[in-house]
N, C-alpha and C. Protein backbone atom coordinates (compact mmCIF):
# COMPACT_ATOMS: atom_id res chain seq x y z
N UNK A 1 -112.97 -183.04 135.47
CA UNK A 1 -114.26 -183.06 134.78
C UNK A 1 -114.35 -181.90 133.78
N UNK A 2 -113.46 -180.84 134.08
CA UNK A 2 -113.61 -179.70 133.23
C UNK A 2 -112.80 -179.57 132.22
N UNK A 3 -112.07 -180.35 132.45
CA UNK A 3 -110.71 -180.57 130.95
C UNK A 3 -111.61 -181.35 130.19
N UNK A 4 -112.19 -182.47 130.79
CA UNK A 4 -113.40 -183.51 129.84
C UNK A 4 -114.05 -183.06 128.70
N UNK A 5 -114.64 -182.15 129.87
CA UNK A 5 -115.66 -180.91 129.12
C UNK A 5 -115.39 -180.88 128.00
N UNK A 6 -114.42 -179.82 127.86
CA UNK A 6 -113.45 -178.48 127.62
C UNK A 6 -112.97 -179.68 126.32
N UNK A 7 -112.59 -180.58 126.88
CA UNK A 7 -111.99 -181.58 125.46
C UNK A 7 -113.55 -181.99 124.50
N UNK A 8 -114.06 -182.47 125.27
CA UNK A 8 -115.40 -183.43 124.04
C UNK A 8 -115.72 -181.97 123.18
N UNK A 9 -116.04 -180.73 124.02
CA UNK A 9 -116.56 -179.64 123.28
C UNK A 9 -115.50 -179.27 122.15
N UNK A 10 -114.24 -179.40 122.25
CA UNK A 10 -113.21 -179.46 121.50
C UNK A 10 -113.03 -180.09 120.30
N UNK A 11 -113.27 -180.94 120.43
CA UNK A 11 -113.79 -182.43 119.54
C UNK A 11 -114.94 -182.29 118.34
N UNK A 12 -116.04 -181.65 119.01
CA UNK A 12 -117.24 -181.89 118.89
C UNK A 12 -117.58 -180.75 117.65
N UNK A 13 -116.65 -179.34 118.28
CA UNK A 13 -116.45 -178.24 116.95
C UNK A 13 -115.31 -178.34 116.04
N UNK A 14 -114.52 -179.42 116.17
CA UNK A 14 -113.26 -179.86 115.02
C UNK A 14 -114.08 -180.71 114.20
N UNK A 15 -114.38 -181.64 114.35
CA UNK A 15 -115.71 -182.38 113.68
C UNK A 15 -116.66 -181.62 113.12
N UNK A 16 -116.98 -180.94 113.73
CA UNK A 16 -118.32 -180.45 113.18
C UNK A 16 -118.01 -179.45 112.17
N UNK A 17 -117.31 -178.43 112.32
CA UNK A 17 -116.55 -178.08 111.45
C UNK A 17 -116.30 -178.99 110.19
N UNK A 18 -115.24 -179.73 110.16
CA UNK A 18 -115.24 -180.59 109.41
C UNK A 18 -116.12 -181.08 108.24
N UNK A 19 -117.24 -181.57 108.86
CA UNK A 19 -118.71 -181.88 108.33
C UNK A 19 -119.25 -180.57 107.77
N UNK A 20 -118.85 -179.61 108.42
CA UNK A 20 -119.53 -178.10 107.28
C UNK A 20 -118.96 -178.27 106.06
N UNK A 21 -117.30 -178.41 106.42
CA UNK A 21 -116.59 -177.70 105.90
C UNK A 21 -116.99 -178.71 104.20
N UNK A 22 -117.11 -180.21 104.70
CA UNK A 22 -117.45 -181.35 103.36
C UNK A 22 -118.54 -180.79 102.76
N UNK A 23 -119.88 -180.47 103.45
CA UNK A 23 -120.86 -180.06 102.75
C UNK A 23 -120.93 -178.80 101.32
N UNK A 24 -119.56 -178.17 101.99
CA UNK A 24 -119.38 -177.39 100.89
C UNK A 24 -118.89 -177.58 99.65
N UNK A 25 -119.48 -177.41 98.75
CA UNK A 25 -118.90 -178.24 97.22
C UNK A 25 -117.71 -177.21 96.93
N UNK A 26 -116.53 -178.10 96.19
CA UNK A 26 -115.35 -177.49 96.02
C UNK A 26 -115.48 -177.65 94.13
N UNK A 27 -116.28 -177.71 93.99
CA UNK A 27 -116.81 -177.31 92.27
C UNK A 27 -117.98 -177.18 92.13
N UNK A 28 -118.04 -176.46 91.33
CA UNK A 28 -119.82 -176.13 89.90
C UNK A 28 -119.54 -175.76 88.90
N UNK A 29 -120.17 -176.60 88.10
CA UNK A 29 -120.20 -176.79 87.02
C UNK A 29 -121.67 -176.32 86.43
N UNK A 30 -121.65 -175.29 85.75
CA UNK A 30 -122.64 -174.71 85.20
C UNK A 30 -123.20 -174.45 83.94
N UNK A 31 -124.35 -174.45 83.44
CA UNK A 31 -125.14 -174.46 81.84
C UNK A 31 -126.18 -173.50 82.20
N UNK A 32 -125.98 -172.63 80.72
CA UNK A 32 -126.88 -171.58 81.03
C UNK A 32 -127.28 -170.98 79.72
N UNK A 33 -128.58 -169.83 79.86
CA UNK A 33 -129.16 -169.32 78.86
C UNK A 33 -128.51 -168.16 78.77
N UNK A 34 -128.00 -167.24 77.97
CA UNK A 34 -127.61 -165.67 78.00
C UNK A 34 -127.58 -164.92 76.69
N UNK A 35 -128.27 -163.67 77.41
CA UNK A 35 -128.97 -162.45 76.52
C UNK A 35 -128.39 -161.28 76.66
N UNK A 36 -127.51 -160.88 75.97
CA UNK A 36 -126.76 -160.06 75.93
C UNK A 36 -127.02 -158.77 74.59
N UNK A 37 -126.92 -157.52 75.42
CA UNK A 37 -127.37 -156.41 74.30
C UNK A 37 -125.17 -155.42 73.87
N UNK A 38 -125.73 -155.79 72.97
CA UNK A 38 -124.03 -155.09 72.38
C UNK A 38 -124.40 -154.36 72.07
N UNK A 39 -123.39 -152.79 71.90
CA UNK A 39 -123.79 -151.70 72.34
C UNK A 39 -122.42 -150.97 71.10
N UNK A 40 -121.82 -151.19 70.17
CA UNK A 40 -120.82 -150.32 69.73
C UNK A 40 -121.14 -149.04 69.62
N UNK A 41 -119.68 -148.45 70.12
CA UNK A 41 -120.12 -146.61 70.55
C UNK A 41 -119.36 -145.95 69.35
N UNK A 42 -119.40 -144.43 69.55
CA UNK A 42 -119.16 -143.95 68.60
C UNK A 42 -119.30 -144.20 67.01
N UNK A 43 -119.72 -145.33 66.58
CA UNK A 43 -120.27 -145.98 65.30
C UNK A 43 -120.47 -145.06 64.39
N UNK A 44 -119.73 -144.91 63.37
CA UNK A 44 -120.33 -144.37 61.92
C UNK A 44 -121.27 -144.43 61.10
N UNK A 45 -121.31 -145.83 60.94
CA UNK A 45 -122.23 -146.62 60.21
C UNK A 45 -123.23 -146.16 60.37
N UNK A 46 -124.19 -145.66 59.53
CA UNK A 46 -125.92 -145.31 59.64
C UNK A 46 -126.16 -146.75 59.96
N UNK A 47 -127.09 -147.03 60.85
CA UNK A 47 -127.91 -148.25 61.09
C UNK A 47 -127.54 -148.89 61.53
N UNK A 48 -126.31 -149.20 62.27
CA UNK A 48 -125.49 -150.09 63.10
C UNK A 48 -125.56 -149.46 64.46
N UNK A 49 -126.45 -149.70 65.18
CA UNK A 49 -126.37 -149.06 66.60
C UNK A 49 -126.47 -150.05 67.57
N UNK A 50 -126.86 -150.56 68.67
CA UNK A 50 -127.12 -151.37 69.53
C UNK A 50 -128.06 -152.73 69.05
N UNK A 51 -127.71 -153.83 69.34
CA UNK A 51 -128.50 -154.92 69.37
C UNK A 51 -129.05 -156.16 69.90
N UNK A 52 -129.48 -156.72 69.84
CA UNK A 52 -129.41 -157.79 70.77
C UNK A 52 -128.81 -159.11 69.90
N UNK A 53 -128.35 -159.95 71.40
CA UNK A 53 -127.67 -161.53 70.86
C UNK A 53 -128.13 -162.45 72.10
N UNK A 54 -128.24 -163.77 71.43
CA UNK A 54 -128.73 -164.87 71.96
C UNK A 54 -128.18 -165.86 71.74
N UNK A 55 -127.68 -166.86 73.06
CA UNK A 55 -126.58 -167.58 72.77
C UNK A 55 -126.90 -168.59 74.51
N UNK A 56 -125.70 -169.23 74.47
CA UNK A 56 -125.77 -169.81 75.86
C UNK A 56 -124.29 -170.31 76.22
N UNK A 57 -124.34 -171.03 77.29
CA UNK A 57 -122.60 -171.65 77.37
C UNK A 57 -122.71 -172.39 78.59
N UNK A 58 -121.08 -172.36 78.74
CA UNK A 58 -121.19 -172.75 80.59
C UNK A 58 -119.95 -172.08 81.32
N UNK A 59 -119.55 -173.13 82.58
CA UNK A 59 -118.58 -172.37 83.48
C UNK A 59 -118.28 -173.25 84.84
N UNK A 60 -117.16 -173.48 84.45
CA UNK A 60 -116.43 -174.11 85.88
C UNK A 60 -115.58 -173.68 87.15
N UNK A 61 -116.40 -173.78 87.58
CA UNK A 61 -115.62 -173.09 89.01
C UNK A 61 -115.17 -173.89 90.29
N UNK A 62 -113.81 -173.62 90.79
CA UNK A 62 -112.79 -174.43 91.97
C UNK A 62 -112.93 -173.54 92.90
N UNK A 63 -113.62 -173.83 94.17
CA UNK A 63 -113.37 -173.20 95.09
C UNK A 63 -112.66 -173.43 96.06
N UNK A 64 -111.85 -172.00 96.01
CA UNK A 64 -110.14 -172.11 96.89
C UNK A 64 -110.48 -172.37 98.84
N UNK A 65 -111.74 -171.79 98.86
CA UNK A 65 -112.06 -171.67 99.98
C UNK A 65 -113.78 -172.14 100.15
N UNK A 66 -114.27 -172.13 101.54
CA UNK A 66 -115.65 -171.68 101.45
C UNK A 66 -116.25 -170.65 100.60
N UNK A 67 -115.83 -169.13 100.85
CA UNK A 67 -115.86 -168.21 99.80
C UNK A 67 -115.57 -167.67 98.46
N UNK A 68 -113.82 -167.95 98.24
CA UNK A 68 -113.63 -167.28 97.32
C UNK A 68 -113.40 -168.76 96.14
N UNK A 69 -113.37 -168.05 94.97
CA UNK A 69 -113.56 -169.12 93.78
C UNK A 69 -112.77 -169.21 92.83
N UNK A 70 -112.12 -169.49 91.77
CA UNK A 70 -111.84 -169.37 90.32
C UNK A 70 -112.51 -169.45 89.30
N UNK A 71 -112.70 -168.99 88.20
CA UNK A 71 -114.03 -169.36 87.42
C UNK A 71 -113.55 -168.96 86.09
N UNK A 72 -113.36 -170.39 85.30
CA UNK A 72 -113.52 -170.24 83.53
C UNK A 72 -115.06 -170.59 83.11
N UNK A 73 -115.45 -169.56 81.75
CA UNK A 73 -116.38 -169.55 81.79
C UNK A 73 -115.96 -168.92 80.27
N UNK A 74 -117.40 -169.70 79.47
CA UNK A 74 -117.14 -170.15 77.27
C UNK A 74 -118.80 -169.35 77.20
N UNK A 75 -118.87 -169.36 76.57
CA UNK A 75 -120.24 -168.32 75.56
C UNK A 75 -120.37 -168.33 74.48
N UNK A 76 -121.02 -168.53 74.06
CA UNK A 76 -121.69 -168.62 72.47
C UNK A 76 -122.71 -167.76 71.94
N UNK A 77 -122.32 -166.89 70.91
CA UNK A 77 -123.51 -166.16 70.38
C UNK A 77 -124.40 -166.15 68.95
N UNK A 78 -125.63 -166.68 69.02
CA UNK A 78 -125.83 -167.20 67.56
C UNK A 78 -125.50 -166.40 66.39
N UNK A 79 -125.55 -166.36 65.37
CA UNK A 79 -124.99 -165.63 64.15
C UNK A 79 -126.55 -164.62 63.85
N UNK A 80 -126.42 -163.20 64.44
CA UNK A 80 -127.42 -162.21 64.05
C UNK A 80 -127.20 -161.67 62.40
N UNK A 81 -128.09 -161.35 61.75
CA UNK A 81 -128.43 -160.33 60.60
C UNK A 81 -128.61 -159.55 61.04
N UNK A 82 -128.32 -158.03 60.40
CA UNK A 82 -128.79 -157.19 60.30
C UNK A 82 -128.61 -156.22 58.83
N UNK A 83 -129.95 -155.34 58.45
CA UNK A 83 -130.01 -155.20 56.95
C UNK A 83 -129.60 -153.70 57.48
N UNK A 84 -128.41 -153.15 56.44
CA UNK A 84 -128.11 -151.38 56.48
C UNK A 84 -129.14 -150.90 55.38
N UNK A 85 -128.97 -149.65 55.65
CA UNK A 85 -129.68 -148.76 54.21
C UNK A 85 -128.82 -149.20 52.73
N UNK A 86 -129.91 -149.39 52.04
CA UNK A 86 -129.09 -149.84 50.58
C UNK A 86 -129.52 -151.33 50.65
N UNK A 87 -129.88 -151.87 51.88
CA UNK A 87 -130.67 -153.27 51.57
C UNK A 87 -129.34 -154.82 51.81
N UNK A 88 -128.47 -154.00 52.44
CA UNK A 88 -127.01 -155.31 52.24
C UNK A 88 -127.46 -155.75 53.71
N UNK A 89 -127.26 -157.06 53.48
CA UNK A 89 -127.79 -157.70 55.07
C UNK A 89 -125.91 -157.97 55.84
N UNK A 90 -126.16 -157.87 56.61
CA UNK A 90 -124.78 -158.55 57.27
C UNK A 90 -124.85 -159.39 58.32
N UNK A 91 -123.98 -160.32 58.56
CA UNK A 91 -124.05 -161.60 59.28
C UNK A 91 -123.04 -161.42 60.76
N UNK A 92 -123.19 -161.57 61.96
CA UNK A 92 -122.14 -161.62 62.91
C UNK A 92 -122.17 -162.86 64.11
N UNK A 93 -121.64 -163.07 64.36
CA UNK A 93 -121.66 -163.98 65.59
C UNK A 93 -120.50 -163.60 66.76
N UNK A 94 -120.75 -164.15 67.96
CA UNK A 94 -119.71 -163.56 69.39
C UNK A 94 -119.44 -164.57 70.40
N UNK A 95 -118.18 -164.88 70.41
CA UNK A 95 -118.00 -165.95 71.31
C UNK A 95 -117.09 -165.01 72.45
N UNK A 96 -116.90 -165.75 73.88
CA UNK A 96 -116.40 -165.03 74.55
C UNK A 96 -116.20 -166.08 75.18
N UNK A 97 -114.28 -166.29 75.92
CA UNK A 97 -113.82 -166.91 77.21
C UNK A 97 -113.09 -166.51 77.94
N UNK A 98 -113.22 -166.51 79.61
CA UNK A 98 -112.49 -165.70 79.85
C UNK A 98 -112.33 -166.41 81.40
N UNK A 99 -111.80 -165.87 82.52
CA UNK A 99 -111.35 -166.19 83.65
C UNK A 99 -111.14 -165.61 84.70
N UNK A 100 -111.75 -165.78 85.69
CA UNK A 100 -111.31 -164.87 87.07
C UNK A 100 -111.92 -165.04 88.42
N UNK A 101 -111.61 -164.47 89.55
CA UNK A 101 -112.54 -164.50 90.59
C UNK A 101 -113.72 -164.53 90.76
N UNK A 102 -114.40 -165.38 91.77
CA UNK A 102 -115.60 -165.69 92.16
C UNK A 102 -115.73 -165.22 93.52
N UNK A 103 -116.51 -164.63 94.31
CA UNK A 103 -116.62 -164.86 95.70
C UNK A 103 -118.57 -165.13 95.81
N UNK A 104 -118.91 -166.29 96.54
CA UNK A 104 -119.89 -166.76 96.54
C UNK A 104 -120.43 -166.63 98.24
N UNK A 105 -121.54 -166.14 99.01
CA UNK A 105 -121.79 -166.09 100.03
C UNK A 105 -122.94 -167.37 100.07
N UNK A 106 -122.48 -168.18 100.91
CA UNK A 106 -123.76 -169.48 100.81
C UNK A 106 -124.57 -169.20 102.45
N UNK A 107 -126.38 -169.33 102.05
CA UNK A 107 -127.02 -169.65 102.67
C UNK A 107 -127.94 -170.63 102.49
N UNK A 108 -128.92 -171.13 102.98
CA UNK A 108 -129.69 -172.15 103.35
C UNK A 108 -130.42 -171.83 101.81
N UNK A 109 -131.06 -170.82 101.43
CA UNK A 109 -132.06 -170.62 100.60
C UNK A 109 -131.62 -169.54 99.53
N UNK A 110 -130.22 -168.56 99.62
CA UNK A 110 -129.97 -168.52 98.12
C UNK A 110 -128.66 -168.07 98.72
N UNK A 111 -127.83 -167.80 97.53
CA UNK A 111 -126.37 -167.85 97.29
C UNK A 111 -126.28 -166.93 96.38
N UNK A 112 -126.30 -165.76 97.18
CA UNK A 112 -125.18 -164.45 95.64
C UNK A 112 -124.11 -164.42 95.65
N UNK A 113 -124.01 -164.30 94.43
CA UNK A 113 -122.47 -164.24 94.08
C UNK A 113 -122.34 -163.17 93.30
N UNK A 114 -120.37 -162.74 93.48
CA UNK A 114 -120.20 -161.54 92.41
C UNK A 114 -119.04 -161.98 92.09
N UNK A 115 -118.43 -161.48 90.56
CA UNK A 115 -117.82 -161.69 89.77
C UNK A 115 -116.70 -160.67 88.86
N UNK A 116 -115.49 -160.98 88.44
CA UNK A 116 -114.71 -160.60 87.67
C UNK A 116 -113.35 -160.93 86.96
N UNK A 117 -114.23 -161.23 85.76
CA UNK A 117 -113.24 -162.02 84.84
C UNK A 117 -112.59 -161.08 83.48
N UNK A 118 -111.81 -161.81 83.25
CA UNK A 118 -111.21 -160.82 81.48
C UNK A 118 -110.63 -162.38 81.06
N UNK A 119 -110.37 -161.81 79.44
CA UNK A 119 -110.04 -162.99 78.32
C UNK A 119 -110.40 -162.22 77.28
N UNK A 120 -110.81 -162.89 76.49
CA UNK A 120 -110.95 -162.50 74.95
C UNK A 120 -112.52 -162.77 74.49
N UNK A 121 -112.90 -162.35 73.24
CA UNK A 121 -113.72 -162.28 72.36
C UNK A 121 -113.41 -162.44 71.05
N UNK A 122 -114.22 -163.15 70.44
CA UNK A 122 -114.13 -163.68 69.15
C UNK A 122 -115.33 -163.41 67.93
N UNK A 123 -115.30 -162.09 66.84
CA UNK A 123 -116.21 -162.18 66.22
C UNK A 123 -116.59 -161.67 64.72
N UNK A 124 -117.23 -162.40 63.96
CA UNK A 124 -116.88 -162.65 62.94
C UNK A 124 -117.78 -161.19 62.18
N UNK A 125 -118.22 -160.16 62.96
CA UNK A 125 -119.07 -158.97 62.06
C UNK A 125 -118.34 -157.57 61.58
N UNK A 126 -117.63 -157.36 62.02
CA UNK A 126 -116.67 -156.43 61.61
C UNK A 126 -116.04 -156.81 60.07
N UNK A 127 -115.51 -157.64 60.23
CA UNK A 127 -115.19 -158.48 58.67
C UNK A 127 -115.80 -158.52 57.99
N UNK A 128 -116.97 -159.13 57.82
CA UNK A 128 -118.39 -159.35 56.99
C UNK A 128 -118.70 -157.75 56.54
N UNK A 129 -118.64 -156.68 57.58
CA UNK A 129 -118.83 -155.43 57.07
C UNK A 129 -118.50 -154.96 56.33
N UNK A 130 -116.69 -155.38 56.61
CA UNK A 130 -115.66 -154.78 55.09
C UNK A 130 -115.94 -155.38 54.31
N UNK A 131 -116.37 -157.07 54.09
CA UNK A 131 -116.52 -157.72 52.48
C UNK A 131 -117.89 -157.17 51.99
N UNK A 132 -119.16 -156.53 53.00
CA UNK A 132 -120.31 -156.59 52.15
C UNK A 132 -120.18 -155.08 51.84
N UNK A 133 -119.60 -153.84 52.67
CA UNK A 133 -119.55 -152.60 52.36
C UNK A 133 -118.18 -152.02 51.69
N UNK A 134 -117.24 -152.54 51.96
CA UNK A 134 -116.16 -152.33 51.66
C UNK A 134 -115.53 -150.53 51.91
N UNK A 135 -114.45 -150.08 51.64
CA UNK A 135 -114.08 -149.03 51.97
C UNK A 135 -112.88 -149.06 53.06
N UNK A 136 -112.83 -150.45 53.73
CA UNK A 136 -111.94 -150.60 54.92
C UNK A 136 -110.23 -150.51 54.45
N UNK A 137 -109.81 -149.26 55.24
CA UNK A 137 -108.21 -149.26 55.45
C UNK A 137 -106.98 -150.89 55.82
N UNK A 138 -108.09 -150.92 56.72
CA UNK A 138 -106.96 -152.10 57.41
C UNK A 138 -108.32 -153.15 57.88
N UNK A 139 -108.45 -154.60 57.15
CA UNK A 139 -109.32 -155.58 57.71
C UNK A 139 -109.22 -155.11 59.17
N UNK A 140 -110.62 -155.55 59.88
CA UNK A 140 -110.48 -155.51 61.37
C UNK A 140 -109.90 -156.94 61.65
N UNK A 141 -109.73 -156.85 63.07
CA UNK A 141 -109.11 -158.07 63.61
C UNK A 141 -111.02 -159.06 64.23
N UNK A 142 -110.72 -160.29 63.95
CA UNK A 142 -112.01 -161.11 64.41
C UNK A 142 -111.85 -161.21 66.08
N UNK A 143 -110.64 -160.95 66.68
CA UNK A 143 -110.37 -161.35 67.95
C UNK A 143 -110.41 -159.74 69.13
N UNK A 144 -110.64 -159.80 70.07
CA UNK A 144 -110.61 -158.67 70.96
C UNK A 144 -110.39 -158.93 72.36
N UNK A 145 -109.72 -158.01 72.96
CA UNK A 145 -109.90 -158.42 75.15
C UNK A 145 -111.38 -158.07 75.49
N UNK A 146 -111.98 -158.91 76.35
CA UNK A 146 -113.23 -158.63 77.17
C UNK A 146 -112.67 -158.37 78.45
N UNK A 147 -113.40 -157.81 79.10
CA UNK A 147 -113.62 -157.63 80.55
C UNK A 147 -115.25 -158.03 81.05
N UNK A 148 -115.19 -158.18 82.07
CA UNK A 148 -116.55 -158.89 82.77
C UNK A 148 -116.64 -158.76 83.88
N UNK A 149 -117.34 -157.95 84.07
CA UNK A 149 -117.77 -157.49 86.16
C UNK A 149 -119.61 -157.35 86.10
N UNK A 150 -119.49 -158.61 87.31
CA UNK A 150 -121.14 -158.89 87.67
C UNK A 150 -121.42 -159.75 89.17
N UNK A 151 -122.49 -160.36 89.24
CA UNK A 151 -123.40 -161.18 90.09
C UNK A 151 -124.69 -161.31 89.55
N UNK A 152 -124.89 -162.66 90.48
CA UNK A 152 -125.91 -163.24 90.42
C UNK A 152 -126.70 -164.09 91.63
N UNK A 153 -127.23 -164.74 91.64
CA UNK A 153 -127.55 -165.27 92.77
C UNK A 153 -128.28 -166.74 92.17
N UNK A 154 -127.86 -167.49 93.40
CA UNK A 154 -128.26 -169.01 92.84
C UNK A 154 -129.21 -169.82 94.24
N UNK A 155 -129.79 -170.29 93.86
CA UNK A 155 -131.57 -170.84 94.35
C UNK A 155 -130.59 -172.31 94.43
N UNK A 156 -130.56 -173.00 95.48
CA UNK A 156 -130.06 -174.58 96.08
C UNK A 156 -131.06 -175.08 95.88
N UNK A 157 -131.17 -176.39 95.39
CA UNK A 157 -131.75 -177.70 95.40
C UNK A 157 -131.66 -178.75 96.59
N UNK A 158 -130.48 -178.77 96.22
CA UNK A 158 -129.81 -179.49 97.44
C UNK A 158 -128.59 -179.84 97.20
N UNK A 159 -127.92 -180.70 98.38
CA UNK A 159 -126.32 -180.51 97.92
C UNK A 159 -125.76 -180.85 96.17
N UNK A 160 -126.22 -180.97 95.71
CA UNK A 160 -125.79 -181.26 94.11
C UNK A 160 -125.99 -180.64 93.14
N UNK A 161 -127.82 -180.29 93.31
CA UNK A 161 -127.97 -179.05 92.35
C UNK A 161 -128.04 -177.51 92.56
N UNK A 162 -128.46 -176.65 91.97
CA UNK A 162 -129.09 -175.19 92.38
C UNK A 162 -128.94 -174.91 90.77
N UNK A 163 -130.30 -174.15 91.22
CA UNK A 163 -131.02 -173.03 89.78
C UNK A 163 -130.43 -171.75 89.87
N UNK A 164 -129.46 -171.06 88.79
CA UNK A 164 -128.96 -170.31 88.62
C UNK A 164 -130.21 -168.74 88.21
N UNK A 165 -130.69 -168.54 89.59
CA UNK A 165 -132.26 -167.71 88.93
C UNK A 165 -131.97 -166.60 88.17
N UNK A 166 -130.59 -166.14 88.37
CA UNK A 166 -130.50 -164.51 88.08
C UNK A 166 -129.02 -163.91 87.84
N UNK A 167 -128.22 -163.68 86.74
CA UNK A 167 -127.08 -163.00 86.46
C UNK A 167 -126.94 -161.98 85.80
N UNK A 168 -126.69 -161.11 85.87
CA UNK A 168 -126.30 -159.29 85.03
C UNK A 168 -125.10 -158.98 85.15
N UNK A 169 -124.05 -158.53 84.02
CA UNK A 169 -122.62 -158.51 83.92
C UNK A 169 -122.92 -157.36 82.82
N UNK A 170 -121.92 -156.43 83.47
CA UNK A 170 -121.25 -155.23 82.32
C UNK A 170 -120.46 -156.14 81.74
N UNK A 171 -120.22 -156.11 80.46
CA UNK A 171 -119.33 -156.85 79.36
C UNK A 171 -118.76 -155.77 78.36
N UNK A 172 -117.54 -155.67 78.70
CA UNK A 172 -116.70 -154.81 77.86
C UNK A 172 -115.57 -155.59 76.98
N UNK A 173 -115.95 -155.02 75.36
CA UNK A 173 -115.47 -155.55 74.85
C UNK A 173 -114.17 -154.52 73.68
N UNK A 174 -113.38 -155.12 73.11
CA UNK A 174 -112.38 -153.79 72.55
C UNK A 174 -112.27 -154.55 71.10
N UNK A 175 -113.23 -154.37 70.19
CA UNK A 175 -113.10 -154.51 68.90
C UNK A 175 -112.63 -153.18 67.98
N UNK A 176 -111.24 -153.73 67.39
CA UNK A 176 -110.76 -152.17 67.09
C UNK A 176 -110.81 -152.65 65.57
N UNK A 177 -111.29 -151.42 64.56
CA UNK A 177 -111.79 -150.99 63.44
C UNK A 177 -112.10 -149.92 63.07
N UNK A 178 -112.02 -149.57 62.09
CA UNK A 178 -112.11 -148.54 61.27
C UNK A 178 -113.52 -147.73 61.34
N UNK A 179 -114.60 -148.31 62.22
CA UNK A 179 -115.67 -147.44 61.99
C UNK A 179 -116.12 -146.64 63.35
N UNK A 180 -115.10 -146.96 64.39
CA UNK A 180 -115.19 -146.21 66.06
C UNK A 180 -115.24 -145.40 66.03
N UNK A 181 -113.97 -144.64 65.08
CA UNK A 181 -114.00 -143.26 65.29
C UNK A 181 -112.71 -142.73 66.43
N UNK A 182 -111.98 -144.25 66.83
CA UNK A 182 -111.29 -144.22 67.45
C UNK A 182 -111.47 -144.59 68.84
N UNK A 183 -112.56 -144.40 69.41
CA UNK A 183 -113.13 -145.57 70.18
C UNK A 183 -113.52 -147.14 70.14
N UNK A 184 -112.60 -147.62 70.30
CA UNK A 184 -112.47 -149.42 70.12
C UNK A 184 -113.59 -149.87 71.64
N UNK A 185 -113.72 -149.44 72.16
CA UNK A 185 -114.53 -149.87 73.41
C UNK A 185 -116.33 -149.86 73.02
N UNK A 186 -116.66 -151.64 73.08
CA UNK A 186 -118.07 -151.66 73.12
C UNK A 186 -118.75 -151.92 74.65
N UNK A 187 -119.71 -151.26 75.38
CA UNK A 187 -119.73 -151.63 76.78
C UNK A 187 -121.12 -152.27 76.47
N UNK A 188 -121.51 -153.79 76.92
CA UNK A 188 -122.54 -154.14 76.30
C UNK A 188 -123.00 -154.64 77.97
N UNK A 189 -123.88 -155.49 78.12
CA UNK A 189 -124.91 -155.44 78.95
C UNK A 189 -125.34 -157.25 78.67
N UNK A 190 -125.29 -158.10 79.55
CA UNK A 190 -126.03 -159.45 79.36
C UNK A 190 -126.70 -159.81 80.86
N UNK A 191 -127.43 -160.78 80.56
CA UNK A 191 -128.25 -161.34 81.74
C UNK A 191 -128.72 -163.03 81.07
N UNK A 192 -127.97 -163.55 82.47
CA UNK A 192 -128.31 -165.08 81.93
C UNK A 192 -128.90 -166.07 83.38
N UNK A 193 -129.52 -167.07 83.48
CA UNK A 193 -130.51 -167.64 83.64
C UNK A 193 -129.56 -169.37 83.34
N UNK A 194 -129.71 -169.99 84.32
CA UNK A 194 -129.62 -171.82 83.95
C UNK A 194 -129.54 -172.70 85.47
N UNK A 195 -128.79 -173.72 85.31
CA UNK A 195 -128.52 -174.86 86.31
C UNK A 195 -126.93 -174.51 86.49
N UNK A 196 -126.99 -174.85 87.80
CA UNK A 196 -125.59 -175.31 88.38
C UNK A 196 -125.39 -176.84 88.78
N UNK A 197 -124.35 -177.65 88.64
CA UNK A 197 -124.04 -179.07 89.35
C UNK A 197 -123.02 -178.54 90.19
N UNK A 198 -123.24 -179.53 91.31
CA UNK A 198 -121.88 -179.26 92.29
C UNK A 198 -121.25 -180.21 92.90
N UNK A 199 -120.11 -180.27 93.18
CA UNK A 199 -119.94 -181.73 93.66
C UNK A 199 -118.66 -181.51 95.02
């Protein structure tokens, strides 16, 4: 009677297990809003100091486990103005993709997660600088490495959806040019907001 036991109870947590283990989505697929403040340091330029950008994207993530994740993830940043002294406006835009670990803790009622990815950056204001100010030694390059270390936490719907309520990521970026000073490192700052699908 006690092997019986000892077996159905056996059974009963291989199964059940099991059934956790399905409930857990082994993708998300995500769309989102993000507000990101760029920050170039050491800057020469009178009037080029910190700014803000507004953009959005998404991000797909395979999870290797219950916990841990993989995660590519695209960004888009709309094309900002900004006017220097002397009245010359300049144009920039910032794309960013990149790739890396996820580890996600799931409960009933929210799910934080933290993050760290690297890839590249793509952007077209450094250039625009040299054609509208000129003076540049060597064109800058439009392309740069990012780095990306953050979390967020995500609000469930139910098994398919969840509201992505809350993300903040240091975003380091290495646009190298002539006006650093020799510091190529921008450490900028975003926070983004959207939906997750999961399946």
């Amino acid at each position: 009677m006690r092997i019986a036991g000892a077996a159905l109870l056996g059974l009963f947590l291989l199964f059940g297990t099991t059934t956790f283990a399905q409930d857990t989505p082994k993708v998300e697929v995500s769309g989102n809003y993000s507000y990101m403040r760029f920050n170039p340091q050491n800057n020469n330029i009178s009037g080029l100091g910190a700014f803000s950008l507004n953009g959005g994207g998404g991000a797909f993530t395979y999870f290797l486990t219950n916990l841990i994740g993989i995660k590519a993830e695209f960004e888009g940043y709309g094309s900002t103005t900004r006017t220097f002294p002397g009245g010359a406006p300049v144009s920039g835009n910032l794309f960013t993709y990149n790739v890396g670990p996820e580890i996600k803790f799931r409960t009933p009622h929210f799910e934080p997660f933290a993050e760290a990815m690297f890839g590249g950056a793509h952007s077209n204001a450094y250039v625009n600088i040299c054609n509208v100010g000129g003076g540049c030694i060597n064109s800058p390059s439009n392309n740069a490495f990012d780095f990306i270390i953050g979390g967020g936490v995500d609000i469930p719907i139910n098994k398919t959806f969840a509201i992505r309520a809350a993300e903040a990521d240091y975003v380091l970026t290495r646009f190298g040019n002539s006006f650093t000073g020799g510091n190529n490192n921008q450490s900028n700052f975003r926070i983004q907001a959207g939906v997750v699908i999961r399946f």
